[in-house]
C-alpha atoms as a PDB file:
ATOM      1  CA  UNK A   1     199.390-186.759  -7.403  1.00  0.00           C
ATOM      2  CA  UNK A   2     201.290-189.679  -8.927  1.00  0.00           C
ATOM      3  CA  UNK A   3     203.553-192.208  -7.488  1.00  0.00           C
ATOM      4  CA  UNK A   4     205.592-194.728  -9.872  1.00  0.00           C
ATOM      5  CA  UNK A   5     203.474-193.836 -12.625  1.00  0.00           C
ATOM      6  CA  UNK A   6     200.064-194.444 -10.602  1.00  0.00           C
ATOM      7  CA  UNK A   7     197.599-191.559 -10.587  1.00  0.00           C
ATOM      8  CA  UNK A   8     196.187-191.037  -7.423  1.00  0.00           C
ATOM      9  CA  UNK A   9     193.062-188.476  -6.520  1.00  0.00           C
ATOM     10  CA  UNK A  10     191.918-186.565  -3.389  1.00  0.00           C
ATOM     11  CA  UNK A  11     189.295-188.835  -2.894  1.00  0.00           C
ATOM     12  CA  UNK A  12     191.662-192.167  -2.968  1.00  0.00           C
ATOM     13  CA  UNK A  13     192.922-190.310   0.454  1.00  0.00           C
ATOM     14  CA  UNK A  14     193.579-192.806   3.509  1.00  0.00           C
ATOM     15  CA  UNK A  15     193.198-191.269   6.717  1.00  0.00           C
ATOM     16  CA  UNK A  16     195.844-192.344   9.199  1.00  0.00           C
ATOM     17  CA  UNK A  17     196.978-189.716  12.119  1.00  0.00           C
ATOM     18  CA  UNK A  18     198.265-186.652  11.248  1.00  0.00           C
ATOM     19  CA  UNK A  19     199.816-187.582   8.247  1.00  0.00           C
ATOM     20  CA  UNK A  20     198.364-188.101   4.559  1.00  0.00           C
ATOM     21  CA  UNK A  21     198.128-191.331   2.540  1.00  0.00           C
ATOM     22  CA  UNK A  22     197.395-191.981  -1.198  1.00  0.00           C
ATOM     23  CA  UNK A  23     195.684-195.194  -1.963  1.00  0.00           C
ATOM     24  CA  UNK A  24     197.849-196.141  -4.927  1.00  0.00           C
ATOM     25  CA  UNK A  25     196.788-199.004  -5.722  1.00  0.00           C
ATOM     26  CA  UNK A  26     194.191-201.731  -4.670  1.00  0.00           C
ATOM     27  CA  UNK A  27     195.179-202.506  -1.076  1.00  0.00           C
ATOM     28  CA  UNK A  28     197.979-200.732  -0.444  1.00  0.00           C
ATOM     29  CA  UNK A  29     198.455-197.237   1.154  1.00  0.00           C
ATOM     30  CA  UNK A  30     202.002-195.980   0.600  1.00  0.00           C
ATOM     31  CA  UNK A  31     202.975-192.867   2.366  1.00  0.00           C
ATOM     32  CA  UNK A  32     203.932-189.937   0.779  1.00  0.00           C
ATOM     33  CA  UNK A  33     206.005-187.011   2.954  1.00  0.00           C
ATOM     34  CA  UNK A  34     208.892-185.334   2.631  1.00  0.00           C
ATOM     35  CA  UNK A  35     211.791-186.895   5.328  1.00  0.00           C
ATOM     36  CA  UNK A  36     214.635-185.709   7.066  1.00  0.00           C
ATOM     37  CA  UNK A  37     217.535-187.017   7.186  1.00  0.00           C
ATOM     38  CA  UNK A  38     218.978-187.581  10.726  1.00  0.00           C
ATOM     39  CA  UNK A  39     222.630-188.080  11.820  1.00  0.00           C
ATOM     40  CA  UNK A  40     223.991-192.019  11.891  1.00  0.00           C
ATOM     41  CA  UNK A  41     221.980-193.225   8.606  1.00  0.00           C
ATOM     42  CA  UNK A  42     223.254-195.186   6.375  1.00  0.00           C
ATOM     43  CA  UNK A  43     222.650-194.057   2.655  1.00  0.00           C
ATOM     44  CA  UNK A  44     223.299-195.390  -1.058  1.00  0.00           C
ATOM     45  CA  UNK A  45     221.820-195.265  -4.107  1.00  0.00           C
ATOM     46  CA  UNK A  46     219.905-197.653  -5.741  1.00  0.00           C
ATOM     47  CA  UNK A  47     217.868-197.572  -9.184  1.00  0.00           C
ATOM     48  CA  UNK A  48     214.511-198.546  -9.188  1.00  0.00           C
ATOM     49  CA  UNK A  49     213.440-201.078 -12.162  1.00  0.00           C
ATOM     50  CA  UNK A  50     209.422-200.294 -12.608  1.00  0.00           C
ATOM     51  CA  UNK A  51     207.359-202.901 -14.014  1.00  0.00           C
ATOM     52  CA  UNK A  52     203.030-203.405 -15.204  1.00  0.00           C
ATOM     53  CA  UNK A  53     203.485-206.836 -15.363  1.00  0.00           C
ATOM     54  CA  UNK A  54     206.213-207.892 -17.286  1.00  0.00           C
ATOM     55  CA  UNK A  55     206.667-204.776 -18.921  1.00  0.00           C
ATOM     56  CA  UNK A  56     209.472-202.965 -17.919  1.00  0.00           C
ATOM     57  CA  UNK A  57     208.069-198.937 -17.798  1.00  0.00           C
ATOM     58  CA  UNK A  58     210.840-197.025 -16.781  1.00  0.00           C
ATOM     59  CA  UNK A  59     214.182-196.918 -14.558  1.00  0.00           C
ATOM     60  CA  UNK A  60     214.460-194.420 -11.687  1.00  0.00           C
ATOM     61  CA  UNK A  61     217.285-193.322  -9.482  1.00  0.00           C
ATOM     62  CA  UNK A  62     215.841-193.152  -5.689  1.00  0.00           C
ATOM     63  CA  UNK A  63     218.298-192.522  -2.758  1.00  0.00           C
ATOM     64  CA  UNK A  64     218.050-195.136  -0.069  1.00  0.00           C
ATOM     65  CA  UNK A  65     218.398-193.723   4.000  1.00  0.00           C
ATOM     66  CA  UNK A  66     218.436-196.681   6.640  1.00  0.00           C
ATOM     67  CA  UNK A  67     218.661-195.812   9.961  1.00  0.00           C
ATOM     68  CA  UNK A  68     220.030-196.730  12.754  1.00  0.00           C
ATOM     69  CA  UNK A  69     220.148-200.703  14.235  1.00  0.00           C
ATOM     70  CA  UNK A  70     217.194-199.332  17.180  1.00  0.00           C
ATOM     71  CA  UNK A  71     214.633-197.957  14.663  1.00  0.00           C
ATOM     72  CA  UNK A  72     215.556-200.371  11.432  1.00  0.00           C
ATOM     73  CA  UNK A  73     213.475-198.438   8.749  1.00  0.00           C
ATOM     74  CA  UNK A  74     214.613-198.389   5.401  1.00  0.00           C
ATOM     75  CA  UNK A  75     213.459-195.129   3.138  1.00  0.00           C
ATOM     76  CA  UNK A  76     213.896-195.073  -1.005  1.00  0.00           C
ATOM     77  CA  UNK A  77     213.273-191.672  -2.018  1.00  0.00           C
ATOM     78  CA  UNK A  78     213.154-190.893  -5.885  1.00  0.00           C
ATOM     79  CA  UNK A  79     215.827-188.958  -7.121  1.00  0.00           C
ATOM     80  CA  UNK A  80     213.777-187.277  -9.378  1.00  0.00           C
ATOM     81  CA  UNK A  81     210.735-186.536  -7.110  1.00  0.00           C
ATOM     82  CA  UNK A  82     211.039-186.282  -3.631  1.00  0.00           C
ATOM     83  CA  UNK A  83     207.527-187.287  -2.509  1.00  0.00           C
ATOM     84  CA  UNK A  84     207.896-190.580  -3.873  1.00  0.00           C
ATOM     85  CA  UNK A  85     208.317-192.204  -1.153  1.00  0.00           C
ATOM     86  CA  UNK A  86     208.805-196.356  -0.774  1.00  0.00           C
ATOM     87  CA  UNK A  87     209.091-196.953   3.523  1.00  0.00           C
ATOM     88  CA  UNK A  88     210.017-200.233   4.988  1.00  0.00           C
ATOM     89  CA  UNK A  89     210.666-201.301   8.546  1.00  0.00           C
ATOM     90  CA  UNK A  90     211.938-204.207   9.301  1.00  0.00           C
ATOM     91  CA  UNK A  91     210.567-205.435  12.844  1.00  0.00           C
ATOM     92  CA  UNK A  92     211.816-206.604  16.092  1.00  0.00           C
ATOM     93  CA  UNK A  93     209.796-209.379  15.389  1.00  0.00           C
ATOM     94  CA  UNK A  94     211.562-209.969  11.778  1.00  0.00           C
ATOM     95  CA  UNK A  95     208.107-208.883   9.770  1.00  0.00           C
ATOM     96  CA  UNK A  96     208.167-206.335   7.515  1.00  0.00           C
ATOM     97  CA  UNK A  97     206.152-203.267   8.009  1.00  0.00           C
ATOM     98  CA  UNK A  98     205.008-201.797   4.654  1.00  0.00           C
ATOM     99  CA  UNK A  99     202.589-198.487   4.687  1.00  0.00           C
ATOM    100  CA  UNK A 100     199.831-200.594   6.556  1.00  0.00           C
ATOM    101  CA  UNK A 101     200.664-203.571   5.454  1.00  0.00           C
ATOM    102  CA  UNK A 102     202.482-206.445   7.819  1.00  0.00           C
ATOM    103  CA  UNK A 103     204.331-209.429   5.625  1.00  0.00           C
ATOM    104  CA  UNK A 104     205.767-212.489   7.807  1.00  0.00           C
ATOM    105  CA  UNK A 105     208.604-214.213   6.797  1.00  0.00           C
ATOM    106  CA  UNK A 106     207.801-216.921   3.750  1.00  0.00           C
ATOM    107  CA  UNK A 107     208.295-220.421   4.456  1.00  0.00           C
ATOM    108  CA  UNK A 108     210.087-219.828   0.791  1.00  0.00           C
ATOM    109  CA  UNK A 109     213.569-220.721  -0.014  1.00  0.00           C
ATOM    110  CA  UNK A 110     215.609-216.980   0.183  1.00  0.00           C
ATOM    111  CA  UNK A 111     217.005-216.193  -3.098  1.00  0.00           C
ATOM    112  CA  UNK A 112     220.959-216.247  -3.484  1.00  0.00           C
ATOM    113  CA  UNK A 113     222.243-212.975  -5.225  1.00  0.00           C
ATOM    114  CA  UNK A 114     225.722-213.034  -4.613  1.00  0.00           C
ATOM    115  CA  UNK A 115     226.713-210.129  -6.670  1.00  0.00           C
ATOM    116  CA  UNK A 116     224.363-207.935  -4.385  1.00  0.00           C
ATOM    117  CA  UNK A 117     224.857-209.845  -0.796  1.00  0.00           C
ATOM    118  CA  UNK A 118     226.585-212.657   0.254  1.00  0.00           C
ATOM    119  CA  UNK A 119     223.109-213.636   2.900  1.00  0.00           C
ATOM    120  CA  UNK A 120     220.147-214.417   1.329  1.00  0.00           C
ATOM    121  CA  UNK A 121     217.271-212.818   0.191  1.00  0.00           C
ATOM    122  CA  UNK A 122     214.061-213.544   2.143  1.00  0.00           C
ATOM    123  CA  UNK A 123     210.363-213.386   0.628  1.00  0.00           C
ATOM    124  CA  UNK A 124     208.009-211.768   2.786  1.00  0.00           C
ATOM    125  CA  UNK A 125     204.265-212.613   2.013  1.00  0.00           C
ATOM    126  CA  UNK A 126     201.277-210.684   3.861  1.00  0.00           C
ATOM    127  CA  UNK A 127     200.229-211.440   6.877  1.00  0.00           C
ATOM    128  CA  UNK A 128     196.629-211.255   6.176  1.00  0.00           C
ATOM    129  CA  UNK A 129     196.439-212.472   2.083  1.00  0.00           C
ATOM    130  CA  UNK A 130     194.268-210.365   0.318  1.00  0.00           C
ATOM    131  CA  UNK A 131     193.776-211.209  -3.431  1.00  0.00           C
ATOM    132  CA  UNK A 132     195.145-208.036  -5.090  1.00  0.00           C
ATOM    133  CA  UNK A 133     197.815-207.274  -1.988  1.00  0.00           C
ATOM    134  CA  UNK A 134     201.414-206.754  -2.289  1.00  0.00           C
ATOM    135  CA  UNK A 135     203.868-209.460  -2.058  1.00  0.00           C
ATOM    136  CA  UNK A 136     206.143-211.416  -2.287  1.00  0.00           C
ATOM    137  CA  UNK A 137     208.872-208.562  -1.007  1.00  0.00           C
ATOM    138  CA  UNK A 138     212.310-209.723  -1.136  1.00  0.00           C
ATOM    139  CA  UNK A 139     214.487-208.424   1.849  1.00  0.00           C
ATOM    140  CA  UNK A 140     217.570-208.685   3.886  1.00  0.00           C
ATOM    141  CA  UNK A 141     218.498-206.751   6.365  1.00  0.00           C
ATOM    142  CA  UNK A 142     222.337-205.590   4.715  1.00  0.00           C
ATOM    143  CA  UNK A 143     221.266-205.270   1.403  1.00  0.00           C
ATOM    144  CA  UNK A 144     217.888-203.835   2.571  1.00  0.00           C
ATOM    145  CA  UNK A 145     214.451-203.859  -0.442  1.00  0.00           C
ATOM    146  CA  UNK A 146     215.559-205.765  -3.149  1.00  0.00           C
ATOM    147  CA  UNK A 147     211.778-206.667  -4.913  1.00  0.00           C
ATOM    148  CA  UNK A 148     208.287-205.409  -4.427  1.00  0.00           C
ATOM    149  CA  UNK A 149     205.515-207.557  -6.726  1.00  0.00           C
ATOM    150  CA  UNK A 150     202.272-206.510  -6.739  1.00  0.00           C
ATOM    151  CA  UNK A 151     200.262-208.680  -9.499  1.00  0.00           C
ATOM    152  CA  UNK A 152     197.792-205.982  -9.680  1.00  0.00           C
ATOM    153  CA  UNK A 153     199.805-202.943  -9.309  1.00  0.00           C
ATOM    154  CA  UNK A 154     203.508-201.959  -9.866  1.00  0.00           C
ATOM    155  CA  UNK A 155     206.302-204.310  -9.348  1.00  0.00           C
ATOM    156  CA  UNK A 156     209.760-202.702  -8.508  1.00  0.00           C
ATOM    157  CA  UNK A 157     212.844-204.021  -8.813  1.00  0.00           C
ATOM    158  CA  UNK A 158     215.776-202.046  -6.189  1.00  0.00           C
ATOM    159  CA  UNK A 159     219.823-202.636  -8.055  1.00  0.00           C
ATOM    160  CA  UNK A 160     222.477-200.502  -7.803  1.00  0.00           C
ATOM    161  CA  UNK A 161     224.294-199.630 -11.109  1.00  0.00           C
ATOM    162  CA  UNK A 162     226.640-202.623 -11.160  1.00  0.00           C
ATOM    163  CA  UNK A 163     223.794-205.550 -11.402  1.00  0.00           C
ATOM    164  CA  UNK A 164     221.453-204.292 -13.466  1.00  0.00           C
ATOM    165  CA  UNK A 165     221.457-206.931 -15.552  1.00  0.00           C
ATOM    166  CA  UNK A 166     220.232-209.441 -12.486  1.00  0.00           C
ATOM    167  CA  UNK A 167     216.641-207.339 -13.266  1.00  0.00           C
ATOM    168  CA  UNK A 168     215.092-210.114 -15.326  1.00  0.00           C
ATOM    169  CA  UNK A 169     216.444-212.905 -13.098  1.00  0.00           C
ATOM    170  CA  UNK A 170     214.314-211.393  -9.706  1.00  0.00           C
ATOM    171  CA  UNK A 171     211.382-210.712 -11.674  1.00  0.00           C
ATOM    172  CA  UNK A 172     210.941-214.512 -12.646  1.00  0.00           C
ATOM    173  CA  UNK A 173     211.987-215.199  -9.192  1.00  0.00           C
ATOM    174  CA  UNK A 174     209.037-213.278  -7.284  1.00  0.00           C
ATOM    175  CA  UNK A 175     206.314-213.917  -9.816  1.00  0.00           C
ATOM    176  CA  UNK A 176     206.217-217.453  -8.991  1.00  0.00           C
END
């Protein structure tokens, strides 16, 4: 099975409840299922910017479902494959809640993209730092996933059509 270009093998399975896991890569469990879509979501489009590093690998069209103010989750399902799957929920408690992962809000600056949002940009950093863990994540709740890094993994990069050209300026911004 391979997500975003990462292989991953029956026996890099995570076992959580009833559903299946891939351990993508190191630290990071992102689930992979098929969704349904339920009545009252919000949904765009947004095209994912895939990086190794600084090398941009690819672009990829993924349809974005947030539901409803109660439940907050955001979904970005690839246009292209549906079980590529990138889940966010954004807590009560304003942490993000990635696969297993919990990031608290960074004491970090929010970045300013006015072409995308006119409120800021927050970073999210893990709750628990692990060395090769995901983060920063750059967020806000109207705009929803803007940046995942992950400097030992795939960093992805969420625009819609109109400001792709901001791609360069939110990589520099999140591998600082």
């Amino acid at each position: 099975m391979a997500f975003l270009g990462a292989t991953a093998h029956s026996h890099d399975r995570c076992n959580t409840s009833n559903e299946t896991t891939y351990n993508i890569y190191p630290g990071n469990c992102i689930l992979l299922k098929l969704f349904k879509q339920i009545g009252g979501n919000r949904t765009f489009e947004r095209t994912a910017v895939i990086y190794n590093g600084f090398e941009e690998i690819r672009e990829e069209k993924f349809t974005a479902i947030v539901s409803n103010k109660e439940n907050r989750a955001y979904k970005y399902v690839s246009q292209i494959d549906s079980t590529k799957i990138v889940n966010i929920k954004f807590g009560e408690d304003s942490q993000l809640y990635f696969g297993p992962d919990e990031l608290i809000l960074s004491d970090r600056t929010g970045l300013k993209a006015e072409n995308l949002s006119d409120d800021l940009f927050n970073y999210y950093d893990l709750k628990v730092t692990v060395t090769d863990g995901t983060g920063p994540i750059l967020f806000n709740e109207d705009y929803g996933l803007l940046a995942i890094n992950n400097v030992f993994g795939l960093t992805i990069i969420f625009l819609n059509d109109k400001t792709l050209e901001m791609k360069n300026q939110i990589l520099d911004s999140i591998s600082k």
